[in-house]
Protein backbone atom coordinates (compact mmCIF):
# COMPACT_ATOMS: atom_id res chain seq x y z
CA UNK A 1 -18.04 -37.08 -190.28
CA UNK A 2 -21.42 -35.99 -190.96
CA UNK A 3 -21.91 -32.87 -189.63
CA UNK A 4 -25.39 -33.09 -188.82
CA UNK A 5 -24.80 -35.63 -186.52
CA UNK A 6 -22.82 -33.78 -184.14
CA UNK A 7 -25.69 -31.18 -183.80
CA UNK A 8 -28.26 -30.87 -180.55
CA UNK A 9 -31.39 -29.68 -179.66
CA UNK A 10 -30.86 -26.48 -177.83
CA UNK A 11 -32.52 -27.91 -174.17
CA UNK A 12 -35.23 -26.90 -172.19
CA UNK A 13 -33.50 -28.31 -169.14
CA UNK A 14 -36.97 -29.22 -167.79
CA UNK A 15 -36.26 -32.98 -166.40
CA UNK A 16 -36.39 -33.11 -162.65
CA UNK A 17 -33.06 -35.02 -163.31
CA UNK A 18 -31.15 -32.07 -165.24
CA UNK A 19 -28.45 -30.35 -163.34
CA UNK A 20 -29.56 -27.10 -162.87
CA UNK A 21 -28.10 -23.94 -164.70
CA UNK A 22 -26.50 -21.21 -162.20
CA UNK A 23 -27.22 -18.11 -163.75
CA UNK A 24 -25.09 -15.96 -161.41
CA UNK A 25 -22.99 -12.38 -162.10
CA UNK A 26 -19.63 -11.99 -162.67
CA UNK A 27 -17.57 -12.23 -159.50
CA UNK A 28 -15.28 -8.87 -158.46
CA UNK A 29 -11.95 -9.07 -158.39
CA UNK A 30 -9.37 -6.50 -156.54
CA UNK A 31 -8.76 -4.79 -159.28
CA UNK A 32 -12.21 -3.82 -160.58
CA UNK A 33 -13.72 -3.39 -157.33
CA UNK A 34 -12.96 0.11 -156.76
CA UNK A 35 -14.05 1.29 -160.28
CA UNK A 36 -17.12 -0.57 -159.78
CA UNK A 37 -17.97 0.85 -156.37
CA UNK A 38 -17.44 4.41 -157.82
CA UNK A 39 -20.06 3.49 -160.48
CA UNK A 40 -22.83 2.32 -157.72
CA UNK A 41 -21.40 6.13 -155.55
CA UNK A 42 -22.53 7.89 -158.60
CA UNK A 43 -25.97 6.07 -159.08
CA UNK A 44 -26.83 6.52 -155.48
CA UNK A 45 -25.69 10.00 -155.86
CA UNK A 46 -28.04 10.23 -158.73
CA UNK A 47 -31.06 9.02 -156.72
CA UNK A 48 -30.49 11.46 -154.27
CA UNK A 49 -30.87 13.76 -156.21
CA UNK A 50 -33.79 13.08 -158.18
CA UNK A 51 -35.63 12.58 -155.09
CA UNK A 52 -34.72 15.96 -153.87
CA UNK A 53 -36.22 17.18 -157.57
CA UNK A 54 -38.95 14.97 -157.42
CA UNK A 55 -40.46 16.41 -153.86
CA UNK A 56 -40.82 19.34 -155.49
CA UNK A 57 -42.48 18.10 -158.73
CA UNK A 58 -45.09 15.93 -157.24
CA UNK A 59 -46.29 18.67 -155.05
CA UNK A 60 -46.33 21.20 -158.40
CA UNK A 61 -49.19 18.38 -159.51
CA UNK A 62 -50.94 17.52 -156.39
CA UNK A 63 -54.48 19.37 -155.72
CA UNK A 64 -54.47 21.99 -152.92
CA UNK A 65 -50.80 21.84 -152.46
CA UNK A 66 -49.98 22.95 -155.94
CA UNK A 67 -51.24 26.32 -155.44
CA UNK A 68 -48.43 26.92 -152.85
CA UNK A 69 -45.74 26.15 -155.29
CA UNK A 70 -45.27 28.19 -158.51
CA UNK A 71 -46.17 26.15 -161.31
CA UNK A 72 -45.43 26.67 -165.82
CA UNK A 73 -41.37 27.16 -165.42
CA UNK A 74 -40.49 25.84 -161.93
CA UNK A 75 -42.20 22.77 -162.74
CA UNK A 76 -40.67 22.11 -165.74
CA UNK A 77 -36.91 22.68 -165.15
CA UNK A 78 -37.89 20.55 -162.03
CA UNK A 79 -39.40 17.82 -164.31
CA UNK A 80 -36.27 17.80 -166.75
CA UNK A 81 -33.52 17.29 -163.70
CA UNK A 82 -35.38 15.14 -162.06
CA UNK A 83 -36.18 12.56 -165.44
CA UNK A 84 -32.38 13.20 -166.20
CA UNK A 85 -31.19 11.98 -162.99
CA UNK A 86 -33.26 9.08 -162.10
CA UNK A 87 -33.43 7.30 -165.48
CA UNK A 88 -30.52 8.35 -167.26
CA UNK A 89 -27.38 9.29 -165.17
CA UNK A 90 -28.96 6.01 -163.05
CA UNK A 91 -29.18 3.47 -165.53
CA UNK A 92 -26.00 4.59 -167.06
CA UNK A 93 -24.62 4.43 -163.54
CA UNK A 94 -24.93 0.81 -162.91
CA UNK A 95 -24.64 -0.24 -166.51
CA UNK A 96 -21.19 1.08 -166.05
CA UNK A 97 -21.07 -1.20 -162.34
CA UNK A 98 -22.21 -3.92 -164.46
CA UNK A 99 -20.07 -3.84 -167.61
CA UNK A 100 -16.93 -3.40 -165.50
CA UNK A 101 -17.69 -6.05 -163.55
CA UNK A 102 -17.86 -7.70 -167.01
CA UNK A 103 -14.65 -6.55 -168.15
CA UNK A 104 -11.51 -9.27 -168.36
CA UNK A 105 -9.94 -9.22 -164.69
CA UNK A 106 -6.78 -7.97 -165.27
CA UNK A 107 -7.40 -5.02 -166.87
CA UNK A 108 -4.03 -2.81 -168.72
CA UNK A 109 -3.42 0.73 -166.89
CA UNK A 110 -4.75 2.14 -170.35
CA UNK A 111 -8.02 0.19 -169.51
CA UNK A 112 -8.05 1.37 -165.58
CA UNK A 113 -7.43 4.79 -167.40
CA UNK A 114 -10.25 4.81 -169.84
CA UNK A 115 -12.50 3.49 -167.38
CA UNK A 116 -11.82 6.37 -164.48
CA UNK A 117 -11.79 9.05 -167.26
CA UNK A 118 -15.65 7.56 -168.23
CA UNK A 119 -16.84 8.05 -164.97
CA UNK A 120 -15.37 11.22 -163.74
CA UNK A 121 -17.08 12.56 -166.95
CA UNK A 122 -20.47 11.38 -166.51
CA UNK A 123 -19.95 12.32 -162.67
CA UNK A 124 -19.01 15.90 -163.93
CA UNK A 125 -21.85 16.09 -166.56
CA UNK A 126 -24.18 14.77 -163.73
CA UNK A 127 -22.89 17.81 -161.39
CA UNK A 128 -23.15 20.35 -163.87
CA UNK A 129 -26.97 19.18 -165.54
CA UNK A 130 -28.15 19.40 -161.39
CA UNK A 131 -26.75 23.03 -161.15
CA UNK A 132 -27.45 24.18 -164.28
CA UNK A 133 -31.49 24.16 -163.44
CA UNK A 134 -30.20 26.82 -160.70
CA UNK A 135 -27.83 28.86 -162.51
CA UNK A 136 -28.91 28.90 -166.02
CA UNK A 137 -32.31 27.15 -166.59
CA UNK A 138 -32.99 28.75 -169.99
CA UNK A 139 -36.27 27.48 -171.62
CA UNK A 140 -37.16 23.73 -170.64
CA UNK A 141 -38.23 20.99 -173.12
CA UNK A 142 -39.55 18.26 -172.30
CA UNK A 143 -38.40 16.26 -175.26
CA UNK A 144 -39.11 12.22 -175.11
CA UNK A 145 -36.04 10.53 -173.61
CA UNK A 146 -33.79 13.04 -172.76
CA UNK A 147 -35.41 16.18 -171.65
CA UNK A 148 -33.30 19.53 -172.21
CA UNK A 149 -32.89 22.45 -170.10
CA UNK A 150 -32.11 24.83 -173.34
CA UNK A 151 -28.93 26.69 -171.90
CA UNK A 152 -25.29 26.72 -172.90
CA UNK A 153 -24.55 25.17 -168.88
CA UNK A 154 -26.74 22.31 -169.35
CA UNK A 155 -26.07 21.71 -173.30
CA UNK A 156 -22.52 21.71 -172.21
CA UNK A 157 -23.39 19.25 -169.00
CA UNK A 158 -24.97 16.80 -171.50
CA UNK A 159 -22.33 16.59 -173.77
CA UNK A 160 -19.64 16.06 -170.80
CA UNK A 161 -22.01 13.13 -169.88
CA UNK A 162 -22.11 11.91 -172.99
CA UNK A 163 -18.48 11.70 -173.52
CA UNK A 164 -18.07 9.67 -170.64
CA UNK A 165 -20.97 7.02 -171.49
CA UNK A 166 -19.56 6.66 -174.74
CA UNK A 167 -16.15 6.02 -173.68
CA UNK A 168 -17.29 3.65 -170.92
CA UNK A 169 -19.36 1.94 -174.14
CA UNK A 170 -16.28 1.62 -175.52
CA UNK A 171 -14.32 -0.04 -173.24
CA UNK A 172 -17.09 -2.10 -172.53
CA UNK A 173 -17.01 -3.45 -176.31
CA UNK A 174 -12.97 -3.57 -176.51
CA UNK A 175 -12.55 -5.73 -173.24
CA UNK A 176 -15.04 -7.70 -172.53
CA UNK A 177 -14.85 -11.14 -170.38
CA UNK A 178 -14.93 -14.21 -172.77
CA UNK A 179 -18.76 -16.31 -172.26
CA UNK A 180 -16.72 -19.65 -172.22
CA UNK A 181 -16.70 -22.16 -174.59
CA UNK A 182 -18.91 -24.50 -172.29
CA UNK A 183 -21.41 -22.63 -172.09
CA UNK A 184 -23.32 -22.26 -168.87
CA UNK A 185 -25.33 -20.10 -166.64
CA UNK A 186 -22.66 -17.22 -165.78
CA UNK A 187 -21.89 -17.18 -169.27
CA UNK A 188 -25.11 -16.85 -170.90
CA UNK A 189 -25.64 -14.17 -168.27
CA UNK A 190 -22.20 -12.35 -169.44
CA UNK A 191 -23.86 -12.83 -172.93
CA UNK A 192 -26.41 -10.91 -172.11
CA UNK A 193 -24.06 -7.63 -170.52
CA UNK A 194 -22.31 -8.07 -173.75
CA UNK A 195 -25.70 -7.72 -175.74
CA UNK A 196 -26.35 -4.76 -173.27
CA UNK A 197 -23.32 -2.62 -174.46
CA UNK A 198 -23.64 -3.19 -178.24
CA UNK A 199 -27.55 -2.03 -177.81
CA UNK A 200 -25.74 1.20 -175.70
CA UNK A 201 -23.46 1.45 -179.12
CA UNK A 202 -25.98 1.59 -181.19
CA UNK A 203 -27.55 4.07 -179.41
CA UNK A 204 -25.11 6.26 -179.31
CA UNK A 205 -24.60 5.90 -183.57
CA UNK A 206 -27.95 6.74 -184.01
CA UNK A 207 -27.58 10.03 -181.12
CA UNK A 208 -24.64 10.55 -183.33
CA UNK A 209 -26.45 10.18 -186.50
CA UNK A 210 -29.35 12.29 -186.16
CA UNK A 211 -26.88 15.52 -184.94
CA UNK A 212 -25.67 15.65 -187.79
CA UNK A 213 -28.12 15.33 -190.07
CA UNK A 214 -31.27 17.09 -188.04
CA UNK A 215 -31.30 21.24 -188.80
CA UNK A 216 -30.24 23.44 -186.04
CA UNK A 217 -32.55 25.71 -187.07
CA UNK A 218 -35.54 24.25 -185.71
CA UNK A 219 -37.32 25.55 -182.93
CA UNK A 220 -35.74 24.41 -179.91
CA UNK A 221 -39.30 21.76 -178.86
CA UNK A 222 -38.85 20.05 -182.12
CA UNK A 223 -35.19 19.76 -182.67
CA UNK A 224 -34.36 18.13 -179.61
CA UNK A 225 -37.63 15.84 -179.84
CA UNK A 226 -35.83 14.61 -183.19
CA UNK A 227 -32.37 14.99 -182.06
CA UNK A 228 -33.25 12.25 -179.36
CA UNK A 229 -35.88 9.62 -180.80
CA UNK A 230 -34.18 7.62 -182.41
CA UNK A 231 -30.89 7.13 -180.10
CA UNK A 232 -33.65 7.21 -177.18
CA UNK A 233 -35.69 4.24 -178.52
CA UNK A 234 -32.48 1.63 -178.89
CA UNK A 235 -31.37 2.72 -175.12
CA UNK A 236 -34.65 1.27 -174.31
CA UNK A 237 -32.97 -2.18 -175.64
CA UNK A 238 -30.15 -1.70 -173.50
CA UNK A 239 -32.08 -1.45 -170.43
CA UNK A 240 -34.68 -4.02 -170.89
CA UNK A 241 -31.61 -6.54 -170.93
CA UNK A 242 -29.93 -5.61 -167.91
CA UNK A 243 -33.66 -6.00 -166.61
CA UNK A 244 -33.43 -9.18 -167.68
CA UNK A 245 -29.83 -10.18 -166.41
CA UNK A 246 -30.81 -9.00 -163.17
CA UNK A 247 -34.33 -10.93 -162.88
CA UNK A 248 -32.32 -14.01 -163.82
CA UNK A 249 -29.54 -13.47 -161.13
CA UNK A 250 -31.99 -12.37 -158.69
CA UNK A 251 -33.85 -15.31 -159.17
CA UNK A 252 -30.92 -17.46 -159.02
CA UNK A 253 -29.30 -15.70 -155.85
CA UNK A 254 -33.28 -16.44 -154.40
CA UNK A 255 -32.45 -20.34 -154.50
CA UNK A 256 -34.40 -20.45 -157.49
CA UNK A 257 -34.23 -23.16 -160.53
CA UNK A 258 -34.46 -21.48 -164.03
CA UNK A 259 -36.26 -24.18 -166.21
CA UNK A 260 -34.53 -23.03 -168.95
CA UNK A 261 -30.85 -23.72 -170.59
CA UNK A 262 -28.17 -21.37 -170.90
CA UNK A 263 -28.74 -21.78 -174.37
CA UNK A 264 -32.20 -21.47 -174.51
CA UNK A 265 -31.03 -17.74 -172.29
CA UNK A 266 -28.74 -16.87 -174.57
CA UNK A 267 -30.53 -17.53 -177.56
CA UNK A 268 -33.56 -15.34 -175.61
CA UNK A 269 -30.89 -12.52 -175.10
CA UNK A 270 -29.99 -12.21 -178.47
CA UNK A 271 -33.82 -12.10 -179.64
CA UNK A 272 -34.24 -9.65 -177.26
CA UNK A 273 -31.24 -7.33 -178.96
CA UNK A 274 -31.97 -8.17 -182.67
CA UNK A 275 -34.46 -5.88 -182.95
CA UNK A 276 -31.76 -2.52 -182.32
CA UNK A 277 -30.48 -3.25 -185.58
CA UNK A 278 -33.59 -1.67 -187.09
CA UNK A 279 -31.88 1.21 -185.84
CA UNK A 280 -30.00 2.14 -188.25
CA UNK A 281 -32.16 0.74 -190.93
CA UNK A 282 -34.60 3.42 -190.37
CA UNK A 283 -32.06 5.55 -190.47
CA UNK A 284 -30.96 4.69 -193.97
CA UNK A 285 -34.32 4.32 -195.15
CA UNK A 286 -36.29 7.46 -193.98
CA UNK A 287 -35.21 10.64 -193.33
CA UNK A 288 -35.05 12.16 -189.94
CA UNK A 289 -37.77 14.39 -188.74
CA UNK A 290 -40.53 11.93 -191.14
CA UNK A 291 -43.48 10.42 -189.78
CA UNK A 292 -42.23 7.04 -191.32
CA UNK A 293 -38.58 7.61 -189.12
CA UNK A 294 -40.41 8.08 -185.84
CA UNK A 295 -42.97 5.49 -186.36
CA UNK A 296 -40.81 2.57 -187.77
CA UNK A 297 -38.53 3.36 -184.48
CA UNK A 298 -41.69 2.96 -182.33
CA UNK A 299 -42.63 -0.37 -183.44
CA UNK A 300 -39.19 -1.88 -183.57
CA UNK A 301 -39.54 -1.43 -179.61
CA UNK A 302 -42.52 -2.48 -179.20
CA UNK A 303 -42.29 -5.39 -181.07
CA UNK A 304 -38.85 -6.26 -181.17
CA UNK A 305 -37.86 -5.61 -177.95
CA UNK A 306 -40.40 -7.59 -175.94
CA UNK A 307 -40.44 -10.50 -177.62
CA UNK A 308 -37.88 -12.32 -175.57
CA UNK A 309 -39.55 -10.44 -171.90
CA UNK A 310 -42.31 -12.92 -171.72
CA UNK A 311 -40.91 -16.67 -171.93
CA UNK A 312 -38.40 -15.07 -169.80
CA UNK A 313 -40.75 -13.46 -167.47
CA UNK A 314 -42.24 -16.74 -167.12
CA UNK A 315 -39.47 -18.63 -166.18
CA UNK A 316 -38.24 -16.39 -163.24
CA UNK A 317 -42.30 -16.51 -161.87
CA UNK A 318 -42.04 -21.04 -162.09
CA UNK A 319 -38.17 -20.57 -160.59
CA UNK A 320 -39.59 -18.46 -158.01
CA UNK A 321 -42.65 -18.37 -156.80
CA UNK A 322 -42.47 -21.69 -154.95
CA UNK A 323 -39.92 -20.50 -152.82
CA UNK A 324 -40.03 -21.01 -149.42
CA UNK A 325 -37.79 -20.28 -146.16
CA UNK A 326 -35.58 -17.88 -147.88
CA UNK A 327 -32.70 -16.45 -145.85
CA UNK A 328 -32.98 -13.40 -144.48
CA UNK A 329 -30.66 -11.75 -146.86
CA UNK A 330 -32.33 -13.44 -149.87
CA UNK A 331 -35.95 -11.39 -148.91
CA UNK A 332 -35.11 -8.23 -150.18
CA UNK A 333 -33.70 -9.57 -152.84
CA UNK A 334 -36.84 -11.47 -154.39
CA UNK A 335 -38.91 -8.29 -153.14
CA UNK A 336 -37.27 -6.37 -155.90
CA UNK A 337 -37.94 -8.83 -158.25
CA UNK A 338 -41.19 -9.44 -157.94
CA UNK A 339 -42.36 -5.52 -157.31
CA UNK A 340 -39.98 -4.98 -160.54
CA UNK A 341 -42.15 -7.51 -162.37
CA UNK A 342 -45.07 -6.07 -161.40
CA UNK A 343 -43.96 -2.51 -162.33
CA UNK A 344 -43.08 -3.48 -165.97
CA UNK A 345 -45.96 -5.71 -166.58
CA UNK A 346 -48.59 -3.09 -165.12
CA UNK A 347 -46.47 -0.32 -167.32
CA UNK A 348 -46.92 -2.64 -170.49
CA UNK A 349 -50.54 -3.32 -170.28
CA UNK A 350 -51.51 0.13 -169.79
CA UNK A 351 -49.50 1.13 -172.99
CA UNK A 352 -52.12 -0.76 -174.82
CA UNK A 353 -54.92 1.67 -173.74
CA UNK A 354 -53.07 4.73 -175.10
CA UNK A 355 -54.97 6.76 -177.33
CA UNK A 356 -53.82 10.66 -177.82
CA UNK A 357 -51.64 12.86 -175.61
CA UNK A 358 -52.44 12.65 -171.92
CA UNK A 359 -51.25 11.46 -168.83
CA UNK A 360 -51.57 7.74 -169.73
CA UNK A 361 -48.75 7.82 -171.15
CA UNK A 362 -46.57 9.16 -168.39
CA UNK A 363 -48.31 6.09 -166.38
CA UNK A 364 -46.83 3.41 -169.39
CA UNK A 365 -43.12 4.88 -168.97
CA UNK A 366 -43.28 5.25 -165.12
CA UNK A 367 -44.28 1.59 -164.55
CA UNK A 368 -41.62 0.32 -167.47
CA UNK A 369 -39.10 2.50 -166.34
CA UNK A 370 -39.63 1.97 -162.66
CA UNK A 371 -39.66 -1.74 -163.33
CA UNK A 372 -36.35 -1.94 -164.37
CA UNK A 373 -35.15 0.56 -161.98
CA UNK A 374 -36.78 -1.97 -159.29
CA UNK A 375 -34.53 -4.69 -161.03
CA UNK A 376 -31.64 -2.97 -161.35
CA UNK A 377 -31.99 -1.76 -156.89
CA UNK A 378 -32.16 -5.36 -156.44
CA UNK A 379 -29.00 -6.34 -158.10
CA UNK A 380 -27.57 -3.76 -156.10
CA UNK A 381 -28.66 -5.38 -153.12
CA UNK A 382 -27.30 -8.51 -154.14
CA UNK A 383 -23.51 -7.12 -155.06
CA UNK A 384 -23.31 -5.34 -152.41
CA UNK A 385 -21.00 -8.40 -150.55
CA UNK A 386 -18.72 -8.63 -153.45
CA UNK A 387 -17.96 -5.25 -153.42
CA UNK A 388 -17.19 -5.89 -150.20
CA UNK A 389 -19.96 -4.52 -148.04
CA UNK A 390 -22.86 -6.22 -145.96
CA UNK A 391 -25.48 -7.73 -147.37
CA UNK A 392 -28.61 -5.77 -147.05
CA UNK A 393 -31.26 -7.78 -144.34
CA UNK A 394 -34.16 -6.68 -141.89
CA UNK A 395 -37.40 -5.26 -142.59
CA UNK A 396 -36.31 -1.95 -143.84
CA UNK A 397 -34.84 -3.78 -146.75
CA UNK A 398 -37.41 -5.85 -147.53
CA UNK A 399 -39.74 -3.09 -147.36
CA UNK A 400 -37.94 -0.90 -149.53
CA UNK A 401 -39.05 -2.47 -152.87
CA UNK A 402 -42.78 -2.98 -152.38
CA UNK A 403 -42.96 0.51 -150.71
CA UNK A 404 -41.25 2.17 -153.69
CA UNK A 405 -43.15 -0.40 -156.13
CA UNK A 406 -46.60 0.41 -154.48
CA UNK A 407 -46.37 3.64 -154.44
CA UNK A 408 -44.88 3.91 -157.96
CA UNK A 409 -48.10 1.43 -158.85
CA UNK A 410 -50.73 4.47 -157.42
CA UNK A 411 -48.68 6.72 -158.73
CA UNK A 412 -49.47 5.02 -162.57
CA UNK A 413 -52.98 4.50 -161.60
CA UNK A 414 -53.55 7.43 -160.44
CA UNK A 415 -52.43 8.83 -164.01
CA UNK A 416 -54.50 6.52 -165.89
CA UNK A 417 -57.70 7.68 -164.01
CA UNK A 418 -56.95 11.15 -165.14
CA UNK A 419 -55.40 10.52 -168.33
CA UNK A 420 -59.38 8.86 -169.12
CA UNK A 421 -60.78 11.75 -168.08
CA UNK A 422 -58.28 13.69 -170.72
CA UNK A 423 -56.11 15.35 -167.93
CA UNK A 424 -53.01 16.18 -170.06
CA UNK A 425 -49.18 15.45 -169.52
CA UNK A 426 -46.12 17.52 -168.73
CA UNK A 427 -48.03 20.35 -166.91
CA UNK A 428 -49.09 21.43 -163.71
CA UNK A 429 -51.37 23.56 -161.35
CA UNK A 430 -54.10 25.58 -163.02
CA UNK A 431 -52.66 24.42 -166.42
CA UNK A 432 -54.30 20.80 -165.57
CA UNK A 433 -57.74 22.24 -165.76
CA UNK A 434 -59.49 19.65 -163.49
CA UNK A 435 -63.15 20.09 -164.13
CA UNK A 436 -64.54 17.50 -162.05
CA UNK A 437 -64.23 15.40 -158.50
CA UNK A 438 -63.08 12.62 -160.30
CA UNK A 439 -60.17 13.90 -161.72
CA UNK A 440 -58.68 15.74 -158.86
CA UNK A 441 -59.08 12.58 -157.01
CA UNK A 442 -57.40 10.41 -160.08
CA UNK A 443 -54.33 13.47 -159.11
CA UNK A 444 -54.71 12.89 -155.56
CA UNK A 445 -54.12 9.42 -155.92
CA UNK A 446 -51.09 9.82 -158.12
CA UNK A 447 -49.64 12.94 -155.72
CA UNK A 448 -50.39 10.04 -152.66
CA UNK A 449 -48.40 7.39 -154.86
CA UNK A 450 -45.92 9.68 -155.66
CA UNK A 451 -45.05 10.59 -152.28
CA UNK A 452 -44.85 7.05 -151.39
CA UNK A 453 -42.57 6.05 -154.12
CA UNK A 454 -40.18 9.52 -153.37
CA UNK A 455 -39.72 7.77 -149.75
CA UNK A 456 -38.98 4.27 -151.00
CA UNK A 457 -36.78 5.46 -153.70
CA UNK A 458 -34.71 7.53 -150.34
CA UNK A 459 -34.97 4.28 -148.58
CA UNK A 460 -33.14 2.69 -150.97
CA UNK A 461 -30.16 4.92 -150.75
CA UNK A 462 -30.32 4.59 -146.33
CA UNK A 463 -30.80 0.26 -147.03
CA UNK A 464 -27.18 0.71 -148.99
CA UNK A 465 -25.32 3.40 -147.14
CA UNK A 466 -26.24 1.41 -144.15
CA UNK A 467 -24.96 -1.72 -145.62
CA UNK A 468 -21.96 0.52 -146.23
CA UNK A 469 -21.15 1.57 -143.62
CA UNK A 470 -22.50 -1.70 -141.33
CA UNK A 471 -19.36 -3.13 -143.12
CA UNK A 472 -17.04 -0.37 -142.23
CA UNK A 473 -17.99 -0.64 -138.73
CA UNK A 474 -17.10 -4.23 -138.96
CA UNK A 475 -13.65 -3.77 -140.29
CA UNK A 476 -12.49 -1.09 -138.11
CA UNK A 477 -13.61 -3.18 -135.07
CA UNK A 478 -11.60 -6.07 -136.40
């Protein structure tokens, strides 16, 4: 037989007619359900305290209050826990929900092993980076991607951390659920985990690669801004497709119809993770520490790591706009997806208007970053029943999202105002040097935004340890 004539179109699915793709997550079973709930403990855990870091670092930068607080060193140790905590002990966090939710369901007691041992690590690593700031700060740099407390604690704290992320990485790649040979929505959408961890393994080569090959003899600023750029870029792959899983669950769990295939998702999903094999091509073709090296890294994310966001993008906003009547546990969940499409489109256009060192760009991460942090709250609201607690419902929860998304949205604006006016990044009090009303109002507005988003971001943790414990209630009445 011809073999061209048993190929098809890859569908668009767009026929009123079409059965419609369920892009839904994995479902729990009894054996990974308490290894995933540990996961989601540590992330909340992580939250809390950021926020408790944060408090202290938005008033460092706010006008009037600032002068209360000592600023140079107390706001930088501050700074580097609290960007630690809430982006990367998070994100790893519920990656490591996700992917063992995406692990094969009966799991050997090697695999149970590997998996407990990854996340008392990073728990540990988490623990120690939090108390290091307190008992030995040392100098703090405030390095792209992973920012560095330069003390033997916290050195020691990130390398715990990082043993556990890479061991969770690798259990992630050695047992992964099958995607099914028919192909449909769940399994484009375990595609896409899968894609998620081999981004996460190639992030961790190219951490790998550059300490080995970048000179400890640097000055502390400059070898850790190396050290990290590279591995830091392709985690940014990682985390753009969990974004994307969840918008496509969330939408789905909404009532929404996807007008798209699960091939035409899949295919997206592995556009969007092509590009983190330039990884370690710029590896092999410029050396570490060159202007070439740091440069071909930034344009392989900006280029090949947003080419899939848009048509994707596009398809949640026709699945779900039109909604109507949703259920009262189905608001907070489209609430986080739209504030977390918001977030990352508002972050994206203002990285466009970048031009030198200042607080713009600050504004470009926050509303990227926060995005997918907004994405990644909502799919926590959404497993929160398979784990085996309530569903999150009410006001509170639907307010949660847009109060954190708002305020993260004047927060960014408020940076931008003052980043035109030259108002640089990473310090704080007199060190701004605010020469005129219109900058200290462009701080105000991002101290006010600030504060705002610190409250939603605690709200978050009350909507889920309610939920928690709303179900606990439940079972010990029964």
């Amino acid at each position: 037989m011809n073999t061209l004539t048993t190929l098809r179109p890859l569908p668009l699915d767009l026929r009123a007619d079409a059965a419609p793709a369920r892009f839904t997550l994995p479902q729990v079973s009894a054996a990974q359900r308490p290894l995933a709930r540990a996961w989601l403990v540590l992330g909340l855990a992580a939250l809390i305290g950021s926020g408790l870091f944060s408090v202290l670092l938005v008033l460092a930068r706010t006008p009037g209050i600032n002068a209360w607080l000592p600023a140079g060193d107390f706001f930088r140790v501050a700074l580097v826990v609290h960007v630690d905590l809430s982006v990367l002990v998070w994100f790893v966090a519920i990656a490591g929900l996700l992917w063992s939710l995406n692990l094969r369901a009966a799991p050997s007691r090697a695999a149970r092993a590997c998996g407990w041992l990854a996340l008392v690590l990073a728990a540990g690593g988490a623990l120690s980076m939090a108390l290091a700031a307190f008992v030995d700060p040392g100098e703090a740099i405030m390095a792209n991607y992973v920012p560095m407390l330069d003390s033997a604690t916290f050195r020691a704290a990130v390398v715990e951390f990082a043993i556990g992320a890479l061991l969770l990485v690798g259990l992630s790649l050695r047992r992964p659920a099958p995607v099914g040979a028919a192909l449909d929505g769940a399994g484009a959408l375990r595609f896409g985990l899968h894609a998620s961890v081999v981004a996460g393994a190639v992030a961790l080569l190219a951490f790998a690669w550059s300490l080995a090959v970048v000179p400890r003899a640097l000055p502390a600023k400059g070898y850790y801004e190396i050290l990290f750029w590279g591995g830091g870029h392709a985690l940014q792959f990682t985390w753009t497709l969990l974004m994307l899983v969840g918008w496509l669950a969330l939408a789905q769990a909404c009532g929404g119809r996807i007008p798209l295939s699960p091939r035409i998702v899949l295919l997206l999903f592995a556009l969007a993770l092509a590009g983190v094999f330039g990884t370690p091509l710029t590896y092999l073709m410029h050396e570490v520490g060159t202007v070439e090296h740091r440069d071909m890294h930034t344009w392989g994310m900006r280029f090949g790591g947003g080419l899939a966001i848009l048509p994707l993008a596009l398809a949640v906003l026709i699945a779900v706009v039109p909604l109507r009547g949703l259920q009262p546990t189905q608001r907070p969940l489209r609430a986080a997806l739209l504030a977390s499409m918001l977030l990352f489109v508002a972050g994206g256009l203002i990285g466009l208007t970048i031009q030198g060192s200042n607080v713009k760009i600050p504004a470009h991460y926050h509303g990227c970053i926060v995005g997918v942090t907004l994405a990644l709250m909502g799919v926590v609201f959404h497993l929160l029943p398979r784990l085996g607690w309530q569903a999150p419902a009410g006001r509170l929860a639907v307010a949660q999202p847009w109060l954190y998304g708002v305020g993260q949205l004047l927060h960014i604006v408020g940076l931008v105002w003052s980043g035109g006016y030259g108002v640089q990044r990473k310090v704080a009090g007199s060190e701004q040097v605010l020469r005129s009303a219109a900058e200290v109002w462009g701080m105000g507005l991002m101290g006010m935004g600030g504060l705002l988003a610190i409250v939603g971001g605690l709200l978050f943790v009350v909507v889920v340890l309610r939920a928690m414990r709303g179900a606990a209630a439940g079972a010990a009445a029964r």
